[in-house]
Every structure is written in structure tokens, then in C-alpha cells.
C-alpha atoms as a PDB file:
ATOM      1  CA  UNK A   1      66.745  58.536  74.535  1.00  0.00           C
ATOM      2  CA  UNK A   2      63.657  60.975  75.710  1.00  0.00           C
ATOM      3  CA  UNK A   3      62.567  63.411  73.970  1.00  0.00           C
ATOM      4  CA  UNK A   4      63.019  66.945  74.722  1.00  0.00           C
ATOM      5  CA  UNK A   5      59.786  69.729  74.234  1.00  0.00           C
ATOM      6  CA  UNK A   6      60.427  72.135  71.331  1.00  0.00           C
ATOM      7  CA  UNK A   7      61.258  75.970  72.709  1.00  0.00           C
ATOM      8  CA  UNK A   8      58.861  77.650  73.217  1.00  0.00           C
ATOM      9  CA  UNK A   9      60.114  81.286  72.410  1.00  0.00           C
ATOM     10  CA  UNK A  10      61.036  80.393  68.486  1.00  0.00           C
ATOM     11  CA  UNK A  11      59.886  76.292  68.007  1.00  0.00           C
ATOM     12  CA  UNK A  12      63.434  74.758  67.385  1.00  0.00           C
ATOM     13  CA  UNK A  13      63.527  71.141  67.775  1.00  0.00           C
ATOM     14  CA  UNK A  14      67.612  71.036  68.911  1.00  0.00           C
ATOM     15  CA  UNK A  15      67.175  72.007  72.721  1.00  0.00           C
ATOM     16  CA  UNK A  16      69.278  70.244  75.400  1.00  0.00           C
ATOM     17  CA  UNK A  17      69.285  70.026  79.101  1.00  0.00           C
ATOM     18  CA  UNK A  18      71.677  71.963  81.402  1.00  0.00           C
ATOM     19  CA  UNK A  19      70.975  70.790  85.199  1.00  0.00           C
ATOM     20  CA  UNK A  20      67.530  71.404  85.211  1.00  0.00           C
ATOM     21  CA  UNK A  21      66.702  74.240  82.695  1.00  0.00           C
ATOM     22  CA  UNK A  22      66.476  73.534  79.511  1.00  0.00           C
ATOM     23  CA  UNK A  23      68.188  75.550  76.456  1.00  0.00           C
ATOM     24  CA  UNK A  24      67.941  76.921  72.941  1.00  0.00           C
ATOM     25  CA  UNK A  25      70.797  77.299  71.132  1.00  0.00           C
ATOM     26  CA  UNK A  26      68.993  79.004  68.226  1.00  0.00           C
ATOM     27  CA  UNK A  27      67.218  81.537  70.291  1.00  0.00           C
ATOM     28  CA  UNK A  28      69.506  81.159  73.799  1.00  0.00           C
ATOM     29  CA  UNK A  29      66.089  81.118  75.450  1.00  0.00           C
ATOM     30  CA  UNK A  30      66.227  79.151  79.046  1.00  0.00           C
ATOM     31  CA  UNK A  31      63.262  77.757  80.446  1.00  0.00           C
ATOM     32  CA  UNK A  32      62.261  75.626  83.340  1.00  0.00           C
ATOM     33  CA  UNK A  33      60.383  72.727  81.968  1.00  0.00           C
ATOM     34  CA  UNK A  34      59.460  71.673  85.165  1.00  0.00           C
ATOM     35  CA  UNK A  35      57.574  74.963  85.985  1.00  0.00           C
ATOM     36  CA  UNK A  36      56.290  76.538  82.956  1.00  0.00           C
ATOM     37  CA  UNK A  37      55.642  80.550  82.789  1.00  0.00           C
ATOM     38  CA  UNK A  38      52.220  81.895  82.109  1.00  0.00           C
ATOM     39  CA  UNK A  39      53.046  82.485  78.868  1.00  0.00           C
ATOM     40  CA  UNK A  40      53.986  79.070  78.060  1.00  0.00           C
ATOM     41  CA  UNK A  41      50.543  78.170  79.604  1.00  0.00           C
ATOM     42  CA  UNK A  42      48.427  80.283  77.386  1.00  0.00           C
ATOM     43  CA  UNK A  43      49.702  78.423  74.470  1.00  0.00           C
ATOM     44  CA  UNK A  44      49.448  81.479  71.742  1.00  0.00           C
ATOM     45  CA  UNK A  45      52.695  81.295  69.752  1.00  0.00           C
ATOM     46  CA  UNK A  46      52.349  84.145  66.776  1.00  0.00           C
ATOM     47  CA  UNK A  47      55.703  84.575  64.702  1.00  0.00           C
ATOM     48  CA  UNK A  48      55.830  87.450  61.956  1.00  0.00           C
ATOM     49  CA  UNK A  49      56.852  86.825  58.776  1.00  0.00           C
ATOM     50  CA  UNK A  50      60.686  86.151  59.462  1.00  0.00           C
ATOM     51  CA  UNK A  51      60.101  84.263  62.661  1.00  0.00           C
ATOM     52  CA  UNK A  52      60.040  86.695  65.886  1.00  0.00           C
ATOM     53  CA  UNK A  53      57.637  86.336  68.709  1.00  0.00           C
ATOM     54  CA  UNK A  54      54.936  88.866  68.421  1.00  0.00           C
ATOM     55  CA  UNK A  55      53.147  90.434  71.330  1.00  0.00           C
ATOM     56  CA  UNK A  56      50.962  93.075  72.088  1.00  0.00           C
ATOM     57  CA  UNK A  57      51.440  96.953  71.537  1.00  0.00           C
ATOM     58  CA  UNK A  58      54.092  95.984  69.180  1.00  0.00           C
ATOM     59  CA  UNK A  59      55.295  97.687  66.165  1.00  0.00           C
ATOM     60  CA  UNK A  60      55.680  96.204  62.739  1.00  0.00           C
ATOM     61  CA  UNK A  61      55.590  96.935  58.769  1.00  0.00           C
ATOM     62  CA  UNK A  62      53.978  95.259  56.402  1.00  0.00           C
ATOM     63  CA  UNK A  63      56.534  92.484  54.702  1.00  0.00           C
ATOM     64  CA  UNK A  64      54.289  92.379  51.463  1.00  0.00           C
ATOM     65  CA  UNK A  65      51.868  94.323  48.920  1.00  0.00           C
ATOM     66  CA  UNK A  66      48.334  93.320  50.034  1.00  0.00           C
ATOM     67  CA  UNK A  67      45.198  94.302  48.468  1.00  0.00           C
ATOM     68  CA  UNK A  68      42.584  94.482  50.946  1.00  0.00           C
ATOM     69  CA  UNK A  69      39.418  92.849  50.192  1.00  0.00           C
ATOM     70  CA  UNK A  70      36.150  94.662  49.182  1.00  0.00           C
ATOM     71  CA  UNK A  71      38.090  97.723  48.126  1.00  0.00           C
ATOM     72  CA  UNK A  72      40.321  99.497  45.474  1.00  0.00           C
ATOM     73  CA  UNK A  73      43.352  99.812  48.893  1.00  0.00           C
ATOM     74  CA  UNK A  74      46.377  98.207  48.493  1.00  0.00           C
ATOM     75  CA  UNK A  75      48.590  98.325  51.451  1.00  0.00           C
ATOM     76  CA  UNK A  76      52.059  98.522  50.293  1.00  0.00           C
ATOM     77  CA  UNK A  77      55.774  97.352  51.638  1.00  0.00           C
ATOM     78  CA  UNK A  78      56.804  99.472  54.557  1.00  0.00           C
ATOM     79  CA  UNK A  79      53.318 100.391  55.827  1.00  0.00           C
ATOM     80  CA  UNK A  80      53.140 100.650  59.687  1.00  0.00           C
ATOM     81  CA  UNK A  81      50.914  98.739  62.125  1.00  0.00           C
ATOM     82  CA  UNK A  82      50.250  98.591  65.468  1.00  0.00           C
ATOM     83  CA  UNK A  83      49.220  95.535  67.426  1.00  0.00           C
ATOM     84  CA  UNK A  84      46.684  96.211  69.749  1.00  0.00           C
ATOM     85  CA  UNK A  85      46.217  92.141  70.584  1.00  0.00           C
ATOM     86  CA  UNK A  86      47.046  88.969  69.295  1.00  0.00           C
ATOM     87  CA  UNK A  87      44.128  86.329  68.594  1.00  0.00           C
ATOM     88  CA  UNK A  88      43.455  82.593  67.656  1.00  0.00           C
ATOM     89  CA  UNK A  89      42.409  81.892  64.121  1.00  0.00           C
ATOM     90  CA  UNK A  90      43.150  82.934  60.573  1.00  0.00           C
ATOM     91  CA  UNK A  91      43.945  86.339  61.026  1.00  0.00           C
ATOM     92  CA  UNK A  92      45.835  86.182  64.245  1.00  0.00           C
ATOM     93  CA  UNK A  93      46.336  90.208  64.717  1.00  0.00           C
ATOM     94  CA  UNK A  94      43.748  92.746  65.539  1.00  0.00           C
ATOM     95  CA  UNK A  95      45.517  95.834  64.600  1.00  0.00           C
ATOM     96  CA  UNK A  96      45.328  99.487  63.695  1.00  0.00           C
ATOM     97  CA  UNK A  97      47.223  99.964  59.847  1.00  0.00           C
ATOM     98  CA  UNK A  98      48.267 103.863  59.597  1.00  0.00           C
ATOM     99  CA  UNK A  99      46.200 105.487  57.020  1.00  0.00           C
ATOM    100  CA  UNK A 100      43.369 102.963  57.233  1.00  0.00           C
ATOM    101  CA  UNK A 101      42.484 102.117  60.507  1.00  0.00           C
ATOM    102  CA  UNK A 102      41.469  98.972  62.390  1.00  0.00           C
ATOM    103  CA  UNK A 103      41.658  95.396  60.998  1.00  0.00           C
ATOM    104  CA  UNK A 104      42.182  91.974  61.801  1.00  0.00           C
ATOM    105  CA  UNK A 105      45.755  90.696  59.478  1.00  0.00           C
ATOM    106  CA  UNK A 106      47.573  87.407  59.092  1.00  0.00           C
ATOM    107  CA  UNK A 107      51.153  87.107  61.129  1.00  0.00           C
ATOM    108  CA  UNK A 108      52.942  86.063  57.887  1.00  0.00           C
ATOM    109  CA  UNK A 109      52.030  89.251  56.393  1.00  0.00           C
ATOM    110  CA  UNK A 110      54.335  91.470  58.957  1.00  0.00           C
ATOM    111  CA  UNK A 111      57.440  92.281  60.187  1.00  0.00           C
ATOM    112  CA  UNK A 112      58.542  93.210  63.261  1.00  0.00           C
ATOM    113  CA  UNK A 113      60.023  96.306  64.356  1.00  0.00           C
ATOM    114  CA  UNK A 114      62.753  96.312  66.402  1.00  0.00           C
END
């Protein structure tokens, strides 16, 4: 039996083949694995802290109290951020936190806003 690539949109290991696109049925994302899209290419997968694709100039919250290193701040639940680019390494979000400014966080730390 061959094996089929994990989807790319959410990394679920159960996608089939339907003529010749292949499917998700976590996700219902459709891809053609014979011609991938550029941003399959690129290879930078970031997931928030319940599992959505980030991108950027999106919106999220903070999913957790942090306490941000070198100071008394402690960003709490709820806070907003805004994603001005996603990057490889540690902390994989270069972003701009309301009420602080501009810092680099980790993708489990945030959620998504829809």
C-alpha cells in the first residue's frame, strides 16, 4: 500500500485520494499533490495554540498568562496581538502585543481570531 503525504493545511495523517487530488477529511482541504502551491513550497507550517494555520496580518489573543522576561509585565489571557510575519525558530511570530509593543512570541502561546 503507498503511502499518502500528511495535509498540509492542518498535518493529519488520514488523507485519501479522489482522482487525482488528494483530501482531508479533518480539515476538507484539497490539494494537488502532483503540483504543489507556493505555499506548500515554502515549507513554514505555524499552528496557534489550538491548531489553526497562522499567517500574516492576522489577529490573535494570547491563550495563556506569560511573564515576559527581563521585566515586572505579565501579559495576561485575552491580550491582543497582531502578526506582522511569521518566522523559523523558537519564537516563530514577530508581532506587535497591544499595550507593549513589538516582540518576537512562541505559536503555542496564541490563539487565533476568527
Amino acid at each position: 500500500m503507498s503511502q499518502l503525504p500528511d495535509c498540509p493545511a492542518c498535518g493529519s495523517t488520514y488523507t485519501y485520494q479522489d482522482q487525482h487530488l488528494l483530501v482531508c477529511p479533518e480539515c476538507a482541504h484539497e490539494w494537488d499533490a502532483a503540483n504543489p502551491s507556493a505555499e506548500e513550497q515554502d515549507g513554514l507550517t505555524v499552528l496557534d495554540a489550538n491548531g489553526n494555520r497562522l499567517q500574516d496580518g492576522d489577529r490573535a489573543t494570547m491563550a495563556k498568562d506569560i511573564k515576559v522576561k527581563g521585566s515586572s509585565l505579565v501579559l495576561k489571557v485575552g491580550t491582543k496581538v497582531k502578526i506582522n510575519r511569521l518566522v523559523d525558530g523558537d519564537h516563530n511570530i514577530d508581532c506587535k502585543v497591544d499595550g507593549v509593543g513589538a516582540m518576537m512570541l512562541k505559536s503555542e502561546l496564541v490563539k487565533k481570531v476568527q
